[in-house]
Structure formats: C-alpha cells, structure tokens
PDB file of N, CA and C in Angstrom:
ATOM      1  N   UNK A   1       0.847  -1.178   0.000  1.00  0.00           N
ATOM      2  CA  UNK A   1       0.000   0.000   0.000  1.00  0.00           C
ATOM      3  C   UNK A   1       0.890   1.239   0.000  1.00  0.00           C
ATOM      4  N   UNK A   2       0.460   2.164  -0.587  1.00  0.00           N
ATOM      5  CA  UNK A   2       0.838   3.261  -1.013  1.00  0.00           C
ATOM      6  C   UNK A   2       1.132   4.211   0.579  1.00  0.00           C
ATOM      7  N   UNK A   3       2.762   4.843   1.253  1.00  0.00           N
ATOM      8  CA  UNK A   3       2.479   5.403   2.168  1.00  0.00           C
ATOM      9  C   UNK A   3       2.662   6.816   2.340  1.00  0.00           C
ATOM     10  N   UNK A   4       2.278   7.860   1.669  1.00  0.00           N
ATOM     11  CA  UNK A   4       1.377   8.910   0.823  1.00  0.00           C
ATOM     12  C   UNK A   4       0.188   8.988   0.972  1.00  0.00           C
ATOM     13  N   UNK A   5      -0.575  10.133   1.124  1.00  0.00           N
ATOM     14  CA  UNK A   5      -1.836  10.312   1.464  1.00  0.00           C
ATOM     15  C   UNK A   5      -1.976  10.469  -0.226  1.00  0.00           C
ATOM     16  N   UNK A   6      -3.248  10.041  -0.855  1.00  0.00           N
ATOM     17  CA  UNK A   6      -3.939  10.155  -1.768  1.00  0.00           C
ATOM     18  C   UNK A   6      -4.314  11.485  -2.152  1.00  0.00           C
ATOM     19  N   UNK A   7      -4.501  12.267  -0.880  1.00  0.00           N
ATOM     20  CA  UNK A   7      -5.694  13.991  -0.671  1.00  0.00           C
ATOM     21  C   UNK A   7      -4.445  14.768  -0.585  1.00  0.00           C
ATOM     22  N   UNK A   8      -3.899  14.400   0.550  1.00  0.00           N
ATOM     23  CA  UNK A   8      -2.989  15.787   0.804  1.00  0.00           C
ATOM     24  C   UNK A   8      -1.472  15.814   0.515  1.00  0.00           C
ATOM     25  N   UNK A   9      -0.865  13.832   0.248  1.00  0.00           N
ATOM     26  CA  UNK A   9       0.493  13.539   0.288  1.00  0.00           C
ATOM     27  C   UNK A   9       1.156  13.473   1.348  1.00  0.00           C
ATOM     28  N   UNK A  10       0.412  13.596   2.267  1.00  0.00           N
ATOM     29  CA  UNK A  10       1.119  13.530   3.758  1.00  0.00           C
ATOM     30  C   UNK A  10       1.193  12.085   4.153  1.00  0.00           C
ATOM     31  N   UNK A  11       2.372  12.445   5.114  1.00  0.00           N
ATOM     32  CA  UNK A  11       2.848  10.606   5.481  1.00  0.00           C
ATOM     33  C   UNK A  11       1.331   9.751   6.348  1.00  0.00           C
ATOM     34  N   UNK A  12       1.747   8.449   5.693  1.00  0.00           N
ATOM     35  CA  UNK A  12       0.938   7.615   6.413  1.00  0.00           C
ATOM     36  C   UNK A  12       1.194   7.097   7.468  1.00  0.00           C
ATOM     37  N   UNK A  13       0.636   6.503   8.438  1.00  0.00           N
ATOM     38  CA  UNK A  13       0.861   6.093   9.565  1.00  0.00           C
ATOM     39  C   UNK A  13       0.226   5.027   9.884  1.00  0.00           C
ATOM     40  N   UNK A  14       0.600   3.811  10.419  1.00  0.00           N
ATOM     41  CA  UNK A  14      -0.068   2.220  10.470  1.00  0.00           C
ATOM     42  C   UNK A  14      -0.454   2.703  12.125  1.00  0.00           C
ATOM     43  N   UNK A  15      -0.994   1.788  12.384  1.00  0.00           N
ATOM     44  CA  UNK A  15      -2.312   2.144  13.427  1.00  0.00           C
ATOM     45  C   UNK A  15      -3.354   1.571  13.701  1.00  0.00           C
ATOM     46  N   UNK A  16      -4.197   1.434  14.834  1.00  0.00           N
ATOM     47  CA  UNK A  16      -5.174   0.893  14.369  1.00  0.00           C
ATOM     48  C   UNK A  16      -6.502   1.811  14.819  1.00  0.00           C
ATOM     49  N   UNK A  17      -7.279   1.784  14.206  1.00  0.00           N
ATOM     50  CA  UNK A  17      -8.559   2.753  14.689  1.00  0.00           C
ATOM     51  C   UNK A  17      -9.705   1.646  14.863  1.00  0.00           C
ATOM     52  N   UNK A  18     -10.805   2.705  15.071  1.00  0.00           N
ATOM     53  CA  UNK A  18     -12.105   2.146  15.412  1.00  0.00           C
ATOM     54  C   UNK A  18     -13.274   2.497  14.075  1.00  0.00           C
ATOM     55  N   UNK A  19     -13.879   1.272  13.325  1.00  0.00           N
ATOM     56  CA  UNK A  19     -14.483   1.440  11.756  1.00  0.00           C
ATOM     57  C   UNK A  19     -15.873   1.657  12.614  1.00  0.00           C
ATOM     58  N   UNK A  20     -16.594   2.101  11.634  1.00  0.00           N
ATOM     59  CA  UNK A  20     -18.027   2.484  11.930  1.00  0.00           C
ATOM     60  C   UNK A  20     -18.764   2.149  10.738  1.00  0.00           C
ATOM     61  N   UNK A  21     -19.808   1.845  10.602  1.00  0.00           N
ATOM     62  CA  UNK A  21     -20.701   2.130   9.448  1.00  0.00           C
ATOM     63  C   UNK A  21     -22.026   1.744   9.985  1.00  0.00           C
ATOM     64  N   UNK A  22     -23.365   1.621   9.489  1.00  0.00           N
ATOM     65  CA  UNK A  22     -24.540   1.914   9.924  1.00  0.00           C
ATOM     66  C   UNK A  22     -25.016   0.671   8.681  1.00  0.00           C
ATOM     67  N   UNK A  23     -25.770  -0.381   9.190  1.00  0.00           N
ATOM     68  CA  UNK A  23     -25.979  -1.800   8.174  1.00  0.00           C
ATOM     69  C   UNK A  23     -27.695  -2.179   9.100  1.00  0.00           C
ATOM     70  N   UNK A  24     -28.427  -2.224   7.430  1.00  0.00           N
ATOM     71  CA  UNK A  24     -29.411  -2.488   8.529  1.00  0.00           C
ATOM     72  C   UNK A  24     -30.295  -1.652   9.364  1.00  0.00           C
ATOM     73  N   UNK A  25     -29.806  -0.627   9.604  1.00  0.00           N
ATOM     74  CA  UNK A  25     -30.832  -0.190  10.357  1.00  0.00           C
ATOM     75  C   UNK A  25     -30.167   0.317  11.881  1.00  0.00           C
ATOM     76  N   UNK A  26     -28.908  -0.807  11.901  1.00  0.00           N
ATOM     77  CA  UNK A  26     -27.982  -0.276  13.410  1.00  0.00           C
ATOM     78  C   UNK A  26     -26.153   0.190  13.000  1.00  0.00           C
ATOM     79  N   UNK A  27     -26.069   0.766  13.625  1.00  0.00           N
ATOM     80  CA  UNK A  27     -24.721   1.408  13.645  1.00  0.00           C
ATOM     81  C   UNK A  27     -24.182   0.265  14.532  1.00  0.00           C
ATOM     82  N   UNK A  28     -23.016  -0.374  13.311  1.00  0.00           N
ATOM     83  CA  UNK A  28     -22.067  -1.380  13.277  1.00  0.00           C
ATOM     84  C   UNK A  28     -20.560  -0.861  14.335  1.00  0.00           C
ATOM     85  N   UNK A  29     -19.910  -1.088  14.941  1.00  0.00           N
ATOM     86  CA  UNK A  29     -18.427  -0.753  15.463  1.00  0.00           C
ATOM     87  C   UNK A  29     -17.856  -1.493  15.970  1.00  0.00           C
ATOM     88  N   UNK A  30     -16.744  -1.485  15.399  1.00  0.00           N
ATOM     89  CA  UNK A  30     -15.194  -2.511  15.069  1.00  0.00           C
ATOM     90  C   UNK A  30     -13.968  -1.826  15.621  1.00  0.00           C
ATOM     91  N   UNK A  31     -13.560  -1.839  16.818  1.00  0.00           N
ATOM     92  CA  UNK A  31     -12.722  -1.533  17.441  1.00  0.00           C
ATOM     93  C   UNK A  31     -11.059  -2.349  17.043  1.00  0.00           C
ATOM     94  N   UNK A  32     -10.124  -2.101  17.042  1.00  0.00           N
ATOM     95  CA  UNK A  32      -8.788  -2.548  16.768  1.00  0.00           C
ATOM     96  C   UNK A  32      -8.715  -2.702  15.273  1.00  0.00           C
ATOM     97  N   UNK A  33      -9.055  -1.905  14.077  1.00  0.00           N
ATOM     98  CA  UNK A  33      -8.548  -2.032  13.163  1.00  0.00           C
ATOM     99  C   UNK A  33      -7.736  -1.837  12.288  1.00  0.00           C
ATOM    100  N   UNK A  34      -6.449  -2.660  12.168  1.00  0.00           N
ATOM    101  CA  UNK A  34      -5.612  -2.000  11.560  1.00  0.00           C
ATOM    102  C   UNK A  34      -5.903  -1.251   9.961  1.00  0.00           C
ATOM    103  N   UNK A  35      -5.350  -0.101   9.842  1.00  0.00           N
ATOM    104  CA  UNK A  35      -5.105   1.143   9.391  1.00  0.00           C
ATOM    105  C   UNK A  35      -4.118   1.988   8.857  1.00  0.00           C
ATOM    106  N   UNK A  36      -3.939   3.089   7.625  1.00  0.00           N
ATOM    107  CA  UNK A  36      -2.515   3.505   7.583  1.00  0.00           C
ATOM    108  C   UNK A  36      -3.507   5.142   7.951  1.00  0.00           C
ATOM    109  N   UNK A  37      -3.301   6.026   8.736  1.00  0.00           N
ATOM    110  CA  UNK A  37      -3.657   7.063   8.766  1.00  0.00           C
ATOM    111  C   UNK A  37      -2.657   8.248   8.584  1.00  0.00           C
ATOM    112  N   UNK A  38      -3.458   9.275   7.587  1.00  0.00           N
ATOM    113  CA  UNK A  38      -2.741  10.391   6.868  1.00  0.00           C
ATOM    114  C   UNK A  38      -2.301  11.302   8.494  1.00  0.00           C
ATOM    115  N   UNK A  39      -0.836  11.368   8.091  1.00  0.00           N
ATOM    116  CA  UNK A  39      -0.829  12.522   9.964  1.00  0.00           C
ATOM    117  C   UNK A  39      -0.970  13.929   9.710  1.00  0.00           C
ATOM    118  N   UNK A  40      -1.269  14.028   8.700  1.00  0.00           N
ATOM    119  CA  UNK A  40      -1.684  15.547   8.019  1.00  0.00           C
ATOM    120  C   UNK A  40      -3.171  15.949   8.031  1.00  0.00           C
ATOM    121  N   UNK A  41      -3.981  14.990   7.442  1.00  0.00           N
ATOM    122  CA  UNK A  41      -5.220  15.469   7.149  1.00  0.00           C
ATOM    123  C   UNK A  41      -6.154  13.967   7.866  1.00  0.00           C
ATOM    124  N   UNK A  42      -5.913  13.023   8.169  1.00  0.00           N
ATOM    125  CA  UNK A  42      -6.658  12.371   8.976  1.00  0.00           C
ATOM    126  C   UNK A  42      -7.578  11.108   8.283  1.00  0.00           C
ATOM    127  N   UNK A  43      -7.226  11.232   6.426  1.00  0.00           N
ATOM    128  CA  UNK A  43      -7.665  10.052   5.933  1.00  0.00           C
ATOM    129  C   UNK A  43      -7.136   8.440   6.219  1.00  0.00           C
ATOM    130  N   UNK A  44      -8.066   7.569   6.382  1.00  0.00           N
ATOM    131  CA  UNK A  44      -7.908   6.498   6.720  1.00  0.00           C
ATOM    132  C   UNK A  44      -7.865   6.013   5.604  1.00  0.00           C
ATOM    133  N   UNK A  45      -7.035   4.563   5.604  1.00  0.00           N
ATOM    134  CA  UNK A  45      -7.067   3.850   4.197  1.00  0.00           C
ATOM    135  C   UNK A  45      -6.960   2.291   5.217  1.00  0.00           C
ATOM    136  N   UNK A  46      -7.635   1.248   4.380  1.00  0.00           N
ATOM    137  CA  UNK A  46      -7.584   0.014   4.929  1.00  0.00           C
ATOM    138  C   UNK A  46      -6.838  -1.227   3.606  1.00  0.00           C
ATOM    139  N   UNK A  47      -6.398  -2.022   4.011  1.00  0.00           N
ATOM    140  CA  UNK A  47      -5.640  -2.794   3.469  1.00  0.00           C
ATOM    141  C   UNK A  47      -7.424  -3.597   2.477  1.00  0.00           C
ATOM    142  N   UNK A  48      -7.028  -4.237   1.609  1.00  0.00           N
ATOM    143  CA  UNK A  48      -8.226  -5.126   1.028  1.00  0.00           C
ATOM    144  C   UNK A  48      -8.748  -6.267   1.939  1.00  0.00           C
ATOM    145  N   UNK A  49      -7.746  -6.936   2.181  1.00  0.00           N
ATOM    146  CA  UNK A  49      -7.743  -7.830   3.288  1.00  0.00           C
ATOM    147  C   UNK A  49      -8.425  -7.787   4.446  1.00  0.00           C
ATOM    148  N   UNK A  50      -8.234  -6.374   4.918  1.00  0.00           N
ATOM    149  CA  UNK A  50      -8.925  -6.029   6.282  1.00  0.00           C
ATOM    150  C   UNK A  50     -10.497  -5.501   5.670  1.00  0.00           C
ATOM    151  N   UNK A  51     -10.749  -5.157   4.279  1.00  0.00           N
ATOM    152  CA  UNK A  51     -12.070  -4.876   4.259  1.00  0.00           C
ATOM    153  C   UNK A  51     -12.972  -5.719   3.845  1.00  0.00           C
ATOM    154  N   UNK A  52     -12.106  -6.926   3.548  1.00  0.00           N
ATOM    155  CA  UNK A  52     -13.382  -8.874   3.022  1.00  0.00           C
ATOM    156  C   UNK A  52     -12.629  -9.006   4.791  1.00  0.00           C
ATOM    157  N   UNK A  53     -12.598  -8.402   5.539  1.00  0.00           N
ATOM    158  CA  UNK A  53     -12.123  -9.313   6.997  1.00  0.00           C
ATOM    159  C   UNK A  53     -13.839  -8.435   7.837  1.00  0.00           C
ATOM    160  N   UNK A  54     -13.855  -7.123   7.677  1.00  0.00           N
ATOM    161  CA  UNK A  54     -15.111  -6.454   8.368  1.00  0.00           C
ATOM    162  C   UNK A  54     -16.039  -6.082   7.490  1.00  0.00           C
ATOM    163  N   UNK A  55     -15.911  -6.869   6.448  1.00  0.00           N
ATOM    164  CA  UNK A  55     -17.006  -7.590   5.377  1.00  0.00           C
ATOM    165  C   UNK A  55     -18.070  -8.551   6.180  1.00  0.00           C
ATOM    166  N   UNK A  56     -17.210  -9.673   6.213  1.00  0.00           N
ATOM    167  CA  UNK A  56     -17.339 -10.747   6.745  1.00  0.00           C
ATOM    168  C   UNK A  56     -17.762 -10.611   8.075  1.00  0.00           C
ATOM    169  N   UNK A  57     -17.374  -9.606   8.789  1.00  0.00           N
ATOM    170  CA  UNK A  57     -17.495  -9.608   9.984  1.00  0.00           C
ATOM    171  C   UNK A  57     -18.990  -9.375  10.469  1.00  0.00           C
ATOM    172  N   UNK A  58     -19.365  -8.021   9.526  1.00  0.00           N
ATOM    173  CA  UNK A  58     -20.411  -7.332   9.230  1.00  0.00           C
ATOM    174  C   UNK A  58     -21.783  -8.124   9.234  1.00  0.00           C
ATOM    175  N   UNK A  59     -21.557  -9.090   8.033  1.00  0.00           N
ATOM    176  CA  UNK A  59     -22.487  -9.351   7.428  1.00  0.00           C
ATOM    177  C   UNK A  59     -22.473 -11.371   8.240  1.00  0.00           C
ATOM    178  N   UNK A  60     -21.677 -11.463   8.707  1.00  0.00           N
ATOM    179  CA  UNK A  60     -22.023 -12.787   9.662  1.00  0.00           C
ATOM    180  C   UNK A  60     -23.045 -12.427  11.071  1.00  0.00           C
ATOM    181  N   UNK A  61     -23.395 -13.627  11.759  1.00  0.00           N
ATOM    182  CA  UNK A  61     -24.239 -13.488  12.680  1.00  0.00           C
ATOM    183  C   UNK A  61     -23.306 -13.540  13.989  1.00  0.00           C
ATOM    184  N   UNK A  62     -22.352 -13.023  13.748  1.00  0.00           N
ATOM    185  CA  UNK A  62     -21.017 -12.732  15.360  1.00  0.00           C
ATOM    186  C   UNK A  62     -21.992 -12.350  16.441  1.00  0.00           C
ATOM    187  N   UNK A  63     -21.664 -12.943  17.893  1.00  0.00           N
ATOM    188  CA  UNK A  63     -22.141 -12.005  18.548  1.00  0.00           C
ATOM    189  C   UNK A  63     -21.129 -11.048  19.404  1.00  0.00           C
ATOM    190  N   UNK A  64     -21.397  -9.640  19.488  1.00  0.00           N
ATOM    191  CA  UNK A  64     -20.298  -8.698  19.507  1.00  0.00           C
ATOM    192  C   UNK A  64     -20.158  -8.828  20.851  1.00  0.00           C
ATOM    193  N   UNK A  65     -19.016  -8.638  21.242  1.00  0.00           N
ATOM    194  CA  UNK A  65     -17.952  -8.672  22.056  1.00  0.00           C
ATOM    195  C   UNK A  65     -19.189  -7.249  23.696  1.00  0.00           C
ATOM    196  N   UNK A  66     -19.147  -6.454  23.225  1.00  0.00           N
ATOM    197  CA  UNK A  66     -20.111  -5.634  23.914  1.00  0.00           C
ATOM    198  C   UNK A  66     -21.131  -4.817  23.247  1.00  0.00           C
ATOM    199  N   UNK A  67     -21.963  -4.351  23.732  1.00  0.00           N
ATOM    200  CA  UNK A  67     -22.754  -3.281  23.523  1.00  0.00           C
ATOM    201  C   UNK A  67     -23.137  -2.206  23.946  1.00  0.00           C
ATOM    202  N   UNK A  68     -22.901  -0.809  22.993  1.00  0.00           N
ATOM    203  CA  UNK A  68     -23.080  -0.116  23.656  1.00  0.00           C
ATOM    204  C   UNK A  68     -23.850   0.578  23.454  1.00  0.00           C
ATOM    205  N   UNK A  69     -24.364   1.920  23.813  1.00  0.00           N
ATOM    206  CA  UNK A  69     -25.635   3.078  24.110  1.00  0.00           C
ATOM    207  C   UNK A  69     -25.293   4.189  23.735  1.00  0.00           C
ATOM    208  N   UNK A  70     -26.102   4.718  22.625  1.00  0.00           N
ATOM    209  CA  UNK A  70     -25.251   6.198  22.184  1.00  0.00           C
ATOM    210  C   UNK A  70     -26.386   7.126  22.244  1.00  0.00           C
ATOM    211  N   UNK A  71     -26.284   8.139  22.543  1.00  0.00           N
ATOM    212  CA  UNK A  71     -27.448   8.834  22.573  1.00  0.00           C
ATOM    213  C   UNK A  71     -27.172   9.679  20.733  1.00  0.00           C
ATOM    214  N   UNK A  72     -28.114  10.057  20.761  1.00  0.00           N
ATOM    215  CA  UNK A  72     -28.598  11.099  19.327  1.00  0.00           C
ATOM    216  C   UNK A  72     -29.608  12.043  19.357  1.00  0.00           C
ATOM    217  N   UNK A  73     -28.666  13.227  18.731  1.00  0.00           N
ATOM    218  CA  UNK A  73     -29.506  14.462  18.470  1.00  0.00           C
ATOM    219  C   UNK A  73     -29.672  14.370  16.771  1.00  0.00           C
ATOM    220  N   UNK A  74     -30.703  15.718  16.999  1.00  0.00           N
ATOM    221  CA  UNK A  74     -30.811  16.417  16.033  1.00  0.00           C
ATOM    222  C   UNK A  74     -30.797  17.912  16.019  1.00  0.00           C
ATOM    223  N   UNK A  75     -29.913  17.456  14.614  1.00  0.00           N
ATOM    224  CA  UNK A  75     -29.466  19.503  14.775  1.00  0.00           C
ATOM    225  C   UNK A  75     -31.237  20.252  14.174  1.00  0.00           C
ATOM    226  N   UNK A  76     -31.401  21.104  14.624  1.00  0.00           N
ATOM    227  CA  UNK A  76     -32.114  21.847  14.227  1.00  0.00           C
ATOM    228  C   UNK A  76     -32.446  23.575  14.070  1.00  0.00           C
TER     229      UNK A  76
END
C-alpha cells in the first residue's frame, strides 16, 4: 500500500482505529482495526484484506464482544 496520502500527500501512519458504518438499520463498530492514517489530514485507508475481513465480519451473525448506548440528536 501506497504510504502517501492520496488527498494531501502527507505521510501515512499504520495504526489501528475504530471502523463504523450503519448496516441495517444499526450502527455497526469494530474496534482494533488496523489502518494507515494520513498525519496531516486524517484520511484512513484500509488494506483489502482487512475490508473482506469487516465484510465478513459485518455481514455474519457474530455475537459482539459488547454493547453499547449512544445517545442522538438532532441539529435543528
């Protein structure tokens, strides 16, 4: 993988963050994922591997590790 930011050219940085996405109807989160993050501008990039890994993860019947409670607004 390319370690260059795509946006800004700033160095990448391996790492691991926390993925999010919303499947379904519930907001999905994947804690420990490795990551190269831009230290300039803050884009994340994921290996292919790691995205058929929280593919898979996603879309299997896992049961998650915890759960948690988020509250939500709305701007108005």
């Amino acid at each position: 993988m390319n370690h260059e930011c795509d946006l800004c050219h700033g160095k990448l940085t391996p790492t691991l963050t926390t993925y999010t996405q919303w499947y379904e109807g519930r907001l999905i989160v994947i804690e420990r994922v490795p990551a190269l993050v831009c230290e300039q501008c803050g884009e994340v990039y994921y290996a292919p591997d790691i995205v058929e890994r929280i593919q898979s993860l996603i879309w299997s019947d896992a049961e998650p590790v915890r759960t948690i409670e988020t509250p939500v607004y709305e701007l108005k």
